[in-house]
PDB file of N, CA and C in Angstrom:
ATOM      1  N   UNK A   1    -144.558  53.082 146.971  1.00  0.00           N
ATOM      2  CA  UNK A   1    -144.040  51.738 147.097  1.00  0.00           C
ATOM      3  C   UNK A   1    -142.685  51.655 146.378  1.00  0.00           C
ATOM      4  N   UNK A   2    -141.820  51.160 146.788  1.00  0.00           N
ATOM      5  CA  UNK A   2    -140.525  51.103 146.575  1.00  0.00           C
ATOM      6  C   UNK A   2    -140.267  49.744 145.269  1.00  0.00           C
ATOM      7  N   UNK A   3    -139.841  49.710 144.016  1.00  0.00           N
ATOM      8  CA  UNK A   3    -139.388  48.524 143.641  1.00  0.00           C
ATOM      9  C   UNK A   3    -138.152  47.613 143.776  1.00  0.00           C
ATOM     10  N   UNK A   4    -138.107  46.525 144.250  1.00  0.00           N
ATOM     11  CA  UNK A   4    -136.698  45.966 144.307  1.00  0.00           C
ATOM     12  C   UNK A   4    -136.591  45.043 143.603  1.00  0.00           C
ATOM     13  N   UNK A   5    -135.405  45.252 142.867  1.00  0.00           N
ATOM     14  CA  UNK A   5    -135.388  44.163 141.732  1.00  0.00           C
ATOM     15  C   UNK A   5    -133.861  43.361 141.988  1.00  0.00           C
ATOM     16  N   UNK A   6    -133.854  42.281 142.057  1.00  0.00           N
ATOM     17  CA  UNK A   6    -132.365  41.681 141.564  1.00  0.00           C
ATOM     18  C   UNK A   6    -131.453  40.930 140.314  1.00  0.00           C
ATOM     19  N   UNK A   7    -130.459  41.481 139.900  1.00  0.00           N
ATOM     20  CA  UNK A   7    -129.638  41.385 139.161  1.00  0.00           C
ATOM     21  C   UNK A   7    -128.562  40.483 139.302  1.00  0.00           C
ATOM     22  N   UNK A   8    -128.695  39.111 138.568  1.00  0.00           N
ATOM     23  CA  UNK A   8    -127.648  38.116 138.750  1.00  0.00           C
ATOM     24  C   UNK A   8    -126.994  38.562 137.799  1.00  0.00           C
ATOM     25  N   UNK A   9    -125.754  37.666 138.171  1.00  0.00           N
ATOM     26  CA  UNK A   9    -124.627  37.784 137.051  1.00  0.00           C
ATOM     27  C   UNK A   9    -124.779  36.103 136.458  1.00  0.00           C
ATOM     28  N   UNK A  10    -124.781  36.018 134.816  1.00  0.00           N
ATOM     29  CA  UNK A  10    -125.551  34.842 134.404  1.00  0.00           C
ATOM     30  C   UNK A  10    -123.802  34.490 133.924  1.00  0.00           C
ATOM     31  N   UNK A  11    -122.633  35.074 133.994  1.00  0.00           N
ATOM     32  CA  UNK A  11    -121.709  34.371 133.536  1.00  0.00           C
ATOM     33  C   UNK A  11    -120.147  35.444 134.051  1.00  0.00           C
ATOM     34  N   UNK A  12    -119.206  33.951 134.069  1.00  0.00           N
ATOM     35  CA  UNK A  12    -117.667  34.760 135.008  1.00  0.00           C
ATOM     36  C   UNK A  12    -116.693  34.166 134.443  1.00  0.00           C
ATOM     37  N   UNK A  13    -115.752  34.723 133.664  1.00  0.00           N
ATOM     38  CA  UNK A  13    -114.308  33.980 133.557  1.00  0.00           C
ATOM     39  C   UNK A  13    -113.417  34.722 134.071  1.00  0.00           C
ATOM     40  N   UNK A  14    -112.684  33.639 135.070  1.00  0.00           N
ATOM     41  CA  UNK A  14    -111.732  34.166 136.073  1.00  0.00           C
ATOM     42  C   UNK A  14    -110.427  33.211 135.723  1.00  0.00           C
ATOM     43  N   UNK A  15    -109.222  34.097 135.245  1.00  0.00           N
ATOM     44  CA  UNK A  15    -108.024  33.691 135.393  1.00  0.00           C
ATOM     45  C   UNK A  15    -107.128  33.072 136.616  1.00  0.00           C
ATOM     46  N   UNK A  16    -106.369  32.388 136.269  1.00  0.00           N
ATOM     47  CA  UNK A  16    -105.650  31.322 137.501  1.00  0.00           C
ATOM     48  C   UNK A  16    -104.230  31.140 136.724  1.00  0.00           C
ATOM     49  N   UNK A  17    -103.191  31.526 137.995  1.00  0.00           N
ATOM     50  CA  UNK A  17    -101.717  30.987 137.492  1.00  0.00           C
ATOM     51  C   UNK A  17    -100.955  30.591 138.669  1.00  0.00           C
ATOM     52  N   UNK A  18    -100.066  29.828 138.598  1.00  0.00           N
ATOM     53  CA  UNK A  18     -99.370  29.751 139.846  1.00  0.00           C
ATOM     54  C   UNK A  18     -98.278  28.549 138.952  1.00  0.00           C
ATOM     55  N   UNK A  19     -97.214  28.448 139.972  1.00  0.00           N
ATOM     56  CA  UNK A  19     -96.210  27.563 139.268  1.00  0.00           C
ATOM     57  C   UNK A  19     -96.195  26.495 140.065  1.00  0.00           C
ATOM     58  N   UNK A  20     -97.118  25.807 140.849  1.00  0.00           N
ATOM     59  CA  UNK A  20     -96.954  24.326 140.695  1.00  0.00           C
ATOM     60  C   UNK A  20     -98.727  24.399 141.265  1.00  0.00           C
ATOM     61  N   UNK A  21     -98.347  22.988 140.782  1.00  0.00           N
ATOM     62  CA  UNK A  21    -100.065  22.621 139.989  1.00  0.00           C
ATOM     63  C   UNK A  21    -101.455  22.549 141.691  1.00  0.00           C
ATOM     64  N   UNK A  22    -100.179  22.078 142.565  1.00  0.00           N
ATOM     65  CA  UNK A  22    -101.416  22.473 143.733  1.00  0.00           C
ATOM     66  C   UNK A  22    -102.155  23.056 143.821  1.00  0.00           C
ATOM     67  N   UNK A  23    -101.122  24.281 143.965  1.00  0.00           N
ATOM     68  CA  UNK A  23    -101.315  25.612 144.423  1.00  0.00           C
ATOM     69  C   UNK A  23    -102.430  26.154 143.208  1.00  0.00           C
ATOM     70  N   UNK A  24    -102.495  26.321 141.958  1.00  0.00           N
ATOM     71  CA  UNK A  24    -103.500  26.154 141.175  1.00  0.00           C
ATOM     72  C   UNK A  24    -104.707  25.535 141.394  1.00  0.00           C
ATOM     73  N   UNK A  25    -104.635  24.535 141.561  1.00  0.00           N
ATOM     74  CA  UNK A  25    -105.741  23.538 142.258  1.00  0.00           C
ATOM     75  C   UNK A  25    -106.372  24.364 143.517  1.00  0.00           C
ATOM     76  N   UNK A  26    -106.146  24.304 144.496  1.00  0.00           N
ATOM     77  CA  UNK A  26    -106.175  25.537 145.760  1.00  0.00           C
ATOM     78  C   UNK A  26    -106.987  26.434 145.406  1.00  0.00           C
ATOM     79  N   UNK A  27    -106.764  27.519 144.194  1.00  0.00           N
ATOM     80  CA  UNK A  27    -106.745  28.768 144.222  1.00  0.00           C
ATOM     81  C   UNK A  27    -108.394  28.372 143.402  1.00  0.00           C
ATOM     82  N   UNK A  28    -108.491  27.525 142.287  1.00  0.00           N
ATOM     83  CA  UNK A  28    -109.742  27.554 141.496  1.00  0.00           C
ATOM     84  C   UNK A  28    -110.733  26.802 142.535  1.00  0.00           C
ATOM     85  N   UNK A  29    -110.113  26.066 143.442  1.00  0.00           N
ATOM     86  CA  UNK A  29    -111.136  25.466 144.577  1.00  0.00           C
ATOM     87  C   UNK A  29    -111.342  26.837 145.374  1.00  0.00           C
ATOM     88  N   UNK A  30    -111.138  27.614 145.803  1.00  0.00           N
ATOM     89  CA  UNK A  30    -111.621  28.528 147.019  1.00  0.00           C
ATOM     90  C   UNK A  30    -112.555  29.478 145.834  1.00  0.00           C
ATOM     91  N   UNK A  31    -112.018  29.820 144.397  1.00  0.00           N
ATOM     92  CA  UNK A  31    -113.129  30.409 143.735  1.00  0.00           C
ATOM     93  C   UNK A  31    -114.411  29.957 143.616  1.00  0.00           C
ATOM     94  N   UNK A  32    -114.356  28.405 143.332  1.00  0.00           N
ATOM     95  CA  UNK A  32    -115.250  27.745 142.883  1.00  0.00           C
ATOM     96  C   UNK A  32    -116.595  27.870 144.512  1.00  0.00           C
ATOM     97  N   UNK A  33    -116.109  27.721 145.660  1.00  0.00           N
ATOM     98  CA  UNK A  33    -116.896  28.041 146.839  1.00  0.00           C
ATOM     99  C   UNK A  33    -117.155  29.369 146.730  1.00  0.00           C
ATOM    100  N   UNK A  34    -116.604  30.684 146.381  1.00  0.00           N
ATOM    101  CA  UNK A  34    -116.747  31.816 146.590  1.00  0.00           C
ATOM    102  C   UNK A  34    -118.432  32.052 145.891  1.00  0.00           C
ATOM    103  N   UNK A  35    -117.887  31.442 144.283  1.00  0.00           N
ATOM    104  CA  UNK A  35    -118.812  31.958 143.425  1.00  0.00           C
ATOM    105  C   UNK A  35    -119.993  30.725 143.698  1.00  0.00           C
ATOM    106  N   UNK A  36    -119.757  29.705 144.673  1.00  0.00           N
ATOM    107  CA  UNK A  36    -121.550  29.219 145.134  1.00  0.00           C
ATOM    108  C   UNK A  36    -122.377  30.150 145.876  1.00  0.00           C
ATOM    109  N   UNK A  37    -121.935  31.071 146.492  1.00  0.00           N
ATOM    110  CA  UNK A  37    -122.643  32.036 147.353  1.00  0.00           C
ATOM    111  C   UNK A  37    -123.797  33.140 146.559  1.00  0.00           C
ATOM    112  N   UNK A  38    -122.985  33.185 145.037  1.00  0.00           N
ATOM    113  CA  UNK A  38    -123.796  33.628 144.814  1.00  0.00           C
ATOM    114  C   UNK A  38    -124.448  32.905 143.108  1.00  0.00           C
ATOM    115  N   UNK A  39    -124.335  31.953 143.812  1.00  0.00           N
ATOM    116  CA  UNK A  39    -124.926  31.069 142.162  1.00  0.00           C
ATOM    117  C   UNK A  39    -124.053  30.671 140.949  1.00  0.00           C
ATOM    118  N   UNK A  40    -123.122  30.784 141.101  1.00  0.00           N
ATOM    119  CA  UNK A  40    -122.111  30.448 139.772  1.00  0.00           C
ATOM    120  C   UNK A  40    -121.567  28.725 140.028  1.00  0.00           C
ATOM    121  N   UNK A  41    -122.180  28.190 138.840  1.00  0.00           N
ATOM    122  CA  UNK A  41    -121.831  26.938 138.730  1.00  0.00           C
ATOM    123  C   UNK A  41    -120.533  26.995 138.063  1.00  0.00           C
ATOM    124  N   UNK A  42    -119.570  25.548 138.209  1.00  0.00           N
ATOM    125  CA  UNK A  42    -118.533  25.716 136.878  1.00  0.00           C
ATOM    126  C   UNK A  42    -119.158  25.207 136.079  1.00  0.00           C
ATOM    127  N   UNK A  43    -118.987  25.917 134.473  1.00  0.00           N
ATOM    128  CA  UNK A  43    -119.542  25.795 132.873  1.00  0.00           C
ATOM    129  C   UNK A  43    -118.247  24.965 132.304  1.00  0.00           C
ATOM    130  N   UNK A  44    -116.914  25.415 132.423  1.00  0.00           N
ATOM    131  CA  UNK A  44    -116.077  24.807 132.000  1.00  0.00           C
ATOM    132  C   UNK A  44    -114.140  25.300 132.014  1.00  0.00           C
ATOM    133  N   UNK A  45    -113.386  24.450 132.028  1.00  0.00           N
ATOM    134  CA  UNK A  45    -112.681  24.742 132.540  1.00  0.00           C
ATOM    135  C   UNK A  45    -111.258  24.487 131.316  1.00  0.00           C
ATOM    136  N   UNK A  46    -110.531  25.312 131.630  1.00  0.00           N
ATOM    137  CA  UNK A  46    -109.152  25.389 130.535  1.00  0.00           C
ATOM    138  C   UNK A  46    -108.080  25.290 130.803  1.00  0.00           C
ATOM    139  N   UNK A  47    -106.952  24.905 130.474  1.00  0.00           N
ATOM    140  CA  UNK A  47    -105.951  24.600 131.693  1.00  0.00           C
ATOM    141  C   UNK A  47    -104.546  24.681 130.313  1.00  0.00           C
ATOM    142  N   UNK A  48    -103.449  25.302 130.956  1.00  0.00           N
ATOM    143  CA  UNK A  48    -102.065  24.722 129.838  1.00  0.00           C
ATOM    144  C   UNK A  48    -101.160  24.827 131.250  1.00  0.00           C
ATOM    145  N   UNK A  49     -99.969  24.352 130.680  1.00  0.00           N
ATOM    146  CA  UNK A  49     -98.374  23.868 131.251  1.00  0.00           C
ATOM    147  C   UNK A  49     -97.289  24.544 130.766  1.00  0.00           C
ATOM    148  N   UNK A  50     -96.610  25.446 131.234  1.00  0.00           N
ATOM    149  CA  UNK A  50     -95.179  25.931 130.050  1.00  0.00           C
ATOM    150  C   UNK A  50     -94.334  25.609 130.686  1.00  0.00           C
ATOM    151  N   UNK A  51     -93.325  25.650 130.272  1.00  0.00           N
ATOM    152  CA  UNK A  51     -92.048  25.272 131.154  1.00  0.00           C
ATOM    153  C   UNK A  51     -90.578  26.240 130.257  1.00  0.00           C
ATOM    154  N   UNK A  52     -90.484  27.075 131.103  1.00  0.00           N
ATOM    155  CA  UNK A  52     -89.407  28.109 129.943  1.00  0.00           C
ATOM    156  C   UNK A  52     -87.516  27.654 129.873  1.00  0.00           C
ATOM    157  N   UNK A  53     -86.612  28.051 129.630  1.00  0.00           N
ATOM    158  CA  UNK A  53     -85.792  27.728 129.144  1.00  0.00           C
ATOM    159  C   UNK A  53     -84.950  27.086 130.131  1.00  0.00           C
ATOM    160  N   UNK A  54     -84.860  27.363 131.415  1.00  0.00           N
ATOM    161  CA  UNK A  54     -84.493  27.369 132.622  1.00  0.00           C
ATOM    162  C   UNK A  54     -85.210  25.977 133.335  1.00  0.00           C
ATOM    163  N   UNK A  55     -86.115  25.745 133.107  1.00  0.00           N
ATOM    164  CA  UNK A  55     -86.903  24.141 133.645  1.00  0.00           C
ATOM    165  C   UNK A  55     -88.136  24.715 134.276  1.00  0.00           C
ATOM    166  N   UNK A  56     -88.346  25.807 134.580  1.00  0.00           N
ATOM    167  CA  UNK A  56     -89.477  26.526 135.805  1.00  0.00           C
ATOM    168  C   UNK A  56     -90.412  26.118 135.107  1.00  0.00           C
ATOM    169  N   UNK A  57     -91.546  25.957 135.400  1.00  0.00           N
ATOM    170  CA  UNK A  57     -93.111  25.386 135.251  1.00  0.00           C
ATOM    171  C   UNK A  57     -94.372  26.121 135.426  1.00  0.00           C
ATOM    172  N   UNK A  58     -95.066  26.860 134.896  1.00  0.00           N
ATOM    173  CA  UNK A  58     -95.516  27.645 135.004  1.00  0.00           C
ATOM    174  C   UNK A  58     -97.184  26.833 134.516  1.00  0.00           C
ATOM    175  N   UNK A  59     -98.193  27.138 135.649  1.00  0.00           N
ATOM    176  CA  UNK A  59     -99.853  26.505 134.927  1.00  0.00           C
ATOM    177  C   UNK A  59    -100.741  27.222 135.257  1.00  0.00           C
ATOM    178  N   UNK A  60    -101.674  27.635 133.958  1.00  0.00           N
ATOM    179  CA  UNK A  60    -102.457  28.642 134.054  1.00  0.00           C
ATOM    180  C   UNK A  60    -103.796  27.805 133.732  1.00  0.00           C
ATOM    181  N   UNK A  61    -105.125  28.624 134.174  1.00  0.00           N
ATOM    182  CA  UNK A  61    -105.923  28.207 133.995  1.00  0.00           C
ATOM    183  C   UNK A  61    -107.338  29.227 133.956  1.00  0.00           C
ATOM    184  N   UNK A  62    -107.968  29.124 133.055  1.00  0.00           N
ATOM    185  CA  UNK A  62    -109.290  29.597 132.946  1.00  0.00           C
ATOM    186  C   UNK A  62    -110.769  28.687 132.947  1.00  0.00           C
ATOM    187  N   UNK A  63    -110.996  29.403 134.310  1.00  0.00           N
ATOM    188  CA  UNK A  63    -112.874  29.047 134.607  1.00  0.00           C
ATOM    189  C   UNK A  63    -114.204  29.853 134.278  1.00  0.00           C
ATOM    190  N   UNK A  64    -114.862  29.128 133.300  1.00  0.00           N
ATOM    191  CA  UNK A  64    -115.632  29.962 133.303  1.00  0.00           C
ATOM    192  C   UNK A  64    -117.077  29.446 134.103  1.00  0.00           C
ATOM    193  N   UNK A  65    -117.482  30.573 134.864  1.00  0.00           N
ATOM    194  CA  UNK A  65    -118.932  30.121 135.961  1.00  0.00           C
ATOM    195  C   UNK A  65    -119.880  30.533 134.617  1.00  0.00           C
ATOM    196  N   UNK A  66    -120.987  30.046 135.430  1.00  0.00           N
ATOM    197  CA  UNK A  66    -122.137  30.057 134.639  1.00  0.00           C
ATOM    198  C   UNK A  66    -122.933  29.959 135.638  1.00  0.00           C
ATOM    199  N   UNK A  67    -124.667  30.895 135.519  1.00  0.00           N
ATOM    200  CA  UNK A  67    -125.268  31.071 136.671  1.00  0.00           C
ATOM    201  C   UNK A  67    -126.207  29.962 136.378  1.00  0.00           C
ATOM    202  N   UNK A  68    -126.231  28.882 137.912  1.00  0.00           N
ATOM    203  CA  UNK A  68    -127.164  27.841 138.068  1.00  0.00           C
ATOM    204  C   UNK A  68    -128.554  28.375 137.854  1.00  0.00           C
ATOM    205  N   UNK A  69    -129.091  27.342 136.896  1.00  0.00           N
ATOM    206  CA  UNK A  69    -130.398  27.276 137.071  1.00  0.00           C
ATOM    207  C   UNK A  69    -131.720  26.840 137.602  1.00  0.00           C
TER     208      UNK A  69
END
C-alpha cells in the first residue's frame, strides 16, 4: 500500500516594487489570487514610498500569506 501524504506551506512573504502605486496594487492583487489556489490567506501587509533626488517614486511592498485555516 502506497502512503500519500500532503504538505502545505503554513506561511509566504513575497516582495513587491514598482514605481507607481497601481501597478503595485495589480501585482499584490494577481498574487493574492495565485496564492488562494493553494490556501494562503493575507496575514499582513507592509508598504513604504521613496522618492530619490530626481522626483521618481519608487513603492515597495511586503505580503505576508498565511495558510487558511
Amino acid at each position: 500500500m502506497m502512503n500519500f501524504q500532503l504538505d502545505f506551506i503554513e506561511d509566504k512573504v513575497e516582495f513587491f516594487d514598482a514605481t507607481d502605486l497601481k501597478v503595485l496594487e495589480k501585482k499584490i492583487e494577481v498574487k493574492i489570487e495565485e496564492n488562494k489556489a493553494i490556501l494562503l490567506g493575507v496575514h499582513s501587509v507592509s508598504h513604504q514610498m521613496y522618492a530619490n533626488e530626481k522626483g521618481q517614486t519608487f513603492y515597495t511592498a511586503v505580503v505576508h500569506f498565511k495558510r487558511k485555516k
